[in-house]
C-alpha atoms as a PDB file:
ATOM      1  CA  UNK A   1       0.000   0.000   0.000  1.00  0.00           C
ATOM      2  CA  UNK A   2       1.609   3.195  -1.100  1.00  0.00           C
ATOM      3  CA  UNK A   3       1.894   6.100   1.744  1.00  0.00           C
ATOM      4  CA  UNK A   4      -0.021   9.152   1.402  1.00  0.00           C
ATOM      5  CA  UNK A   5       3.685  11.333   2.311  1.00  0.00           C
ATOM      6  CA  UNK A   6       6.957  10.114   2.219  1.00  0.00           C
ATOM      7  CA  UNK A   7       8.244   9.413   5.905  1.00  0.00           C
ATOM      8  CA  UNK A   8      10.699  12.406   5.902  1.00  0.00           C
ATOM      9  CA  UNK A   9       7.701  15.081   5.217  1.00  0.00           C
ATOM     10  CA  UNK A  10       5.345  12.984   8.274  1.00  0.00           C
ATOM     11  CA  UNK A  11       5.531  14.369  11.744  1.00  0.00           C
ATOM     12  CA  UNK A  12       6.358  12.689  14.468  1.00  0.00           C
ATOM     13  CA  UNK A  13       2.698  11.600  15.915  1.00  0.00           C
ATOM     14  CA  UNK A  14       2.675   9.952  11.388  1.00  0.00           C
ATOM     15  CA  UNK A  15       6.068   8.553  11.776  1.00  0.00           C
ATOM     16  CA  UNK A  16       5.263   6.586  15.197  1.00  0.00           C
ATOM     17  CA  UNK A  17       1.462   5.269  13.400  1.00  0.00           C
ATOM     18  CA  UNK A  18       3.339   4.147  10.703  1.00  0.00           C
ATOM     19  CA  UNK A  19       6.029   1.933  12.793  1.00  0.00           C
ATOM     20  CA  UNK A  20       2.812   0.843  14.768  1.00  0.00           C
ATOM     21  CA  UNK A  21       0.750  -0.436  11.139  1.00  0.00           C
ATOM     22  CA  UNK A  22       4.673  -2.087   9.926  1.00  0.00           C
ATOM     23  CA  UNK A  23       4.752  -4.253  13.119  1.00  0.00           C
ATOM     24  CA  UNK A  24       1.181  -5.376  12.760  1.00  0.00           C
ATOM     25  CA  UNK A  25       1.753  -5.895   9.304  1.00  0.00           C
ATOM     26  CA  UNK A  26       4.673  -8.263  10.458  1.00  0.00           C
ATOM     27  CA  UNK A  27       2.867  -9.912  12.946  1.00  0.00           C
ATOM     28  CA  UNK A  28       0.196 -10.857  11.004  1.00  0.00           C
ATOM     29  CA  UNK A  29       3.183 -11.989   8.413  1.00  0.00           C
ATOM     30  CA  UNK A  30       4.223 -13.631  11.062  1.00  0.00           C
ATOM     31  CA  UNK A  31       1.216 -15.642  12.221  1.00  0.00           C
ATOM     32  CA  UNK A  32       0.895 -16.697   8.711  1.00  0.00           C
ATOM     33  CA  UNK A  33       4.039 -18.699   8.397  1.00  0.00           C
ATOM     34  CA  UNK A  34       3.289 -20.286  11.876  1.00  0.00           C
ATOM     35  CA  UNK A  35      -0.362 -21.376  10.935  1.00  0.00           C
ATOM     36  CA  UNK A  36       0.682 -22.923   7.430  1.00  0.00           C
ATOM     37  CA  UNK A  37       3.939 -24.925   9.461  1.00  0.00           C
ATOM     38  CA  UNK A  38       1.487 -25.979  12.032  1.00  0.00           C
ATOM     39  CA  UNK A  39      -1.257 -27.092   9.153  1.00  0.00           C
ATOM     40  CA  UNK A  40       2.007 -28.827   7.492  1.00  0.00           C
ATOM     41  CA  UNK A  41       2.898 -30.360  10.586  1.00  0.00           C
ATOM     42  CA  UNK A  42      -0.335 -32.076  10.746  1.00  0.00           C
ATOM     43  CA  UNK A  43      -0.341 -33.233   7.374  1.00  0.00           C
ATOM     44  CA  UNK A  44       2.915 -35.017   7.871  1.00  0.00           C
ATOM     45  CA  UNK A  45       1.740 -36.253  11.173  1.00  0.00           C
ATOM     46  CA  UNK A  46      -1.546 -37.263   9.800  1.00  0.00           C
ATOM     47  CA  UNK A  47       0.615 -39.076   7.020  1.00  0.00           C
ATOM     48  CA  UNK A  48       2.625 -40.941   9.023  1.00  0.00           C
ATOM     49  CA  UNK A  49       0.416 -42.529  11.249  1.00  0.00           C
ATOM     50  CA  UNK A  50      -1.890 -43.141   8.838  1.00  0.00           C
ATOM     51  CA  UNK A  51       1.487 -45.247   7.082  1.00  0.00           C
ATOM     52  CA  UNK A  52       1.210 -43.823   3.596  1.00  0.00           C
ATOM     53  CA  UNK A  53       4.534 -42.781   3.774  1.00  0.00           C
ATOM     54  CA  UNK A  54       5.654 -45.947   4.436  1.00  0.00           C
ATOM     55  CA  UNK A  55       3.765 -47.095   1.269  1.00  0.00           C
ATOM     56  CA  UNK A  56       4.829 -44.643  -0.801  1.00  0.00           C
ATOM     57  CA  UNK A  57       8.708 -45.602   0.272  1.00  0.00           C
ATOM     58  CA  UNK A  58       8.142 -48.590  -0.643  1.00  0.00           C
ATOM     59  CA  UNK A  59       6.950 -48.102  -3.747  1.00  0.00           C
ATOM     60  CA  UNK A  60       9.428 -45.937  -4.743  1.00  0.00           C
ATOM     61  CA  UNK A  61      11.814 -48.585  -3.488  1.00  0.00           C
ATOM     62  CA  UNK A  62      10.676 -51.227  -5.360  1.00  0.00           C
ATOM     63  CA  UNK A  63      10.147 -49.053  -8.635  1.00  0.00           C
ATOM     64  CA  UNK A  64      13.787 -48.204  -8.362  1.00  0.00           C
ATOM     65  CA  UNK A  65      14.367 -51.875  -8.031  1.00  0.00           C
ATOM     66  CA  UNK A  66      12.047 -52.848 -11.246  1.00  0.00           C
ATOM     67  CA  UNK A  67      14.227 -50.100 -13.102  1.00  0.00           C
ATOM     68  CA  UNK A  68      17.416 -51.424 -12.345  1.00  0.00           C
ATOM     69  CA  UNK A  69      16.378 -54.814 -13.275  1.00  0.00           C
ATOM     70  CA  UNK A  70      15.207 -54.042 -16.109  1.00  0.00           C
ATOM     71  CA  UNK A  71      18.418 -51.861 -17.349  1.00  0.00           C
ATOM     72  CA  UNK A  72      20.364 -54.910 -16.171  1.00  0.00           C
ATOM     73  CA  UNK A  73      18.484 -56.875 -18.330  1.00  0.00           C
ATOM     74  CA  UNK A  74      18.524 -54.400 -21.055  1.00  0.00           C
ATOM     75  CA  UNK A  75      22.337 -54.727 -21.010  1.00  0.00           C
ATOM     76  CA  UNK A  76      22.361 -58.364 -20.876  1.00  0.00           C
ATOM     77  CA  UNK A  77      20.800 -58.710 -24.374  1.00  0.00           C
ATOM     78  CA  UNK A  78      22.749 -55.645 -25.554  1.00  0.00           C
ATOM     79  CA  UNK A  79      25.958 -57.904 -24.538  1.00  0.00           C
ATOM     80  CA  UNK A  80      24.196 -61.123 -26.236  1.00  0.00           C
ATOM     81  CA  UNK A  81      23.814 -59.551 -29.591  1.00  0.00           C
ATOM     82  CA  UNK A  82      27.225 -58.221 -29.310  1.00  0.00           C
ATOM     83  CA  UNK A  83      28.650 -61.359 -28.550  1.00  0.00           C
ATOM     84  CA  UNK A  84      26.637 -62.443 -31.269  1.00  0.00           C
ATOM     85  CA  UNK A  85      27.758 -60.288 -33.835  1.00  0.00           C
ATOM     86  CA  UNK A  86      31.194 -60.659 -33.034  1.00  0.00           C
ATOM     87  CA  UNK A  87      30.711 -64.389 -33.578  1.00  0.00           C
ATOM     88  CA  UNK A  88      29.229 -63.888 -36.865  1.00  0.00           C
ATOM     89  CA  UNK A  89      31.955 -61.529 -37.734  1.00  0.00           C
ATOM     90  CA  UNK A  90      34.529 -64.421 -37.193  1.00  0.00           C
ATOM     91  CA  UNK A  91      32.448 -66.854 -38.477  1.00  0.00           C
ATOM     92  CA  UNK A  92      32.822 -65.375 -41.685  1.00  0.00           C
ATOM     93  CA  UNK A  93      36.117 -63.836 -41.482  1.00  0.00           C
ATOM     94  CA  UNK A  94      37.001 -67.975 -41.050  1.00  0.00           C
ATOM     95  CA  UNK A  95      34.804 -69.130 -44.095  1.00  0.00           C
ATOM     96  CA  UNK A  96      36.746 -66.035 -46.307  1.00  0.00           C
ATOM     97  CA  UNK A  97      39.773 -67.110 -44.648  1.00  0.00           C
ATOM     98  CA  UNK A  98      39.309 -70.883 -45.675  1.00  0.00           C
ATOM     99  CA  UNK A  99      38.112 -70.352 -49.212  1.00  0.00           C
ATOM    100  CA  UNK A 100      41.345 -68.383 -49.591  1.00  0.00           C
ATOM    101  CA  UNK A 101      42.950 -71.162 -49.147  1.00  0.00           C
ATOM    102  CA  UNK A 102      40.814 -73.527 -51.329  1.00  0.00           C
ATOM    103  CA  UNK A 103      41.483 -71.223 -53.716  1.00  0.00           C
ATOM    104  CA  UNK A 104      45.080 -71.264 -53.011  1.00  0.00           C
ATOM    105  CA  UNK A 105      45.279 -75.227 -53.235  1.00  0.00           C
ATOM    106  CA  UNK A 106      43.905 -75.211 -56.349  1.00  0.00           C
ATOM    107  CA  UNK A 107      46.107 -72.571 -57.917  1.00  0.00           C
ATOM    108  CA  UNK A 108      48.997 -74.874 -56.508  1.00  0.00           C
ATOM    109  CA  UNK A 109      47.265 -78.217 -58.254  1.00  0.00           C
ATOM    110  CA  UNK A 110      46.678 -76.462 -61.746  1.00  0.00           C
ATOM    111  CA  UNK A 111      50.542 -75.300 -61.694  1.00  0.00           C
ATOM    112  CA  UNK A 112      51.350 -78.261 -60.910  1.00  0.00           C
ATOM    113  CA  UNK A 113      49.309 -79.986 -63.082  1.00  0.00           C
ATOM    114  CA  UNK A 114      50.118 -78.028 -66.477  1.00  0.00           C
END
């Protein structure tokens, strides 16, 4: 709320009222705060005993639990195909390898041969 003066044209009797309406204002400020920790306070009491928090720990617990399984499974099959790949990849780096030499052999048989 703006002032009607600015505190350095009020008198004395102005200046002291408006110290007087800033302190109410921050007691009221004041009891505010308190009432909403004291309605908080409840809340969480309320919560507790009632043992949703409990639930709701566990929950989270076990959701964290269902994710990390799941990742660890994730990485499992991510490691399979790998492995898989890799075995395919020498696989056929052993079937070029041994046609090489087929082919080889045979180069060796027709020189020798002619």
């Amino acid at each position: 709320m703006p002032l009607p003066k600015a505190p350095k044209d009020m008198n004395l009797e102005e200046l002291r009222m408006l110290l007087e309406v800033r302190k109410l204002e921050m007691k009221i400020e004041l009891q505010d705060v308190q009432h909403s920790l004291r309605i908080g306070s409840r809340i969480l009491t309320a919560v507790k005993k009632s043992g949703i928090l409990e639930q709701i720990t566990s929950l989270i617990a076990s959701n964290d639990t269902l994710r990390n399984q799941t990742s660890h499974q994730a990485n499992q099959a991510t490691n399979k195909s790998e492995t898989a790949s890799d075995q395919s990849t020498k696989s056929s780096s052993q079937s070029k390898s041994q046609k090489t030499k087929n082919s080889n052999q045979s180069t060796k048989l027709k020189k020798k041969n002619l």
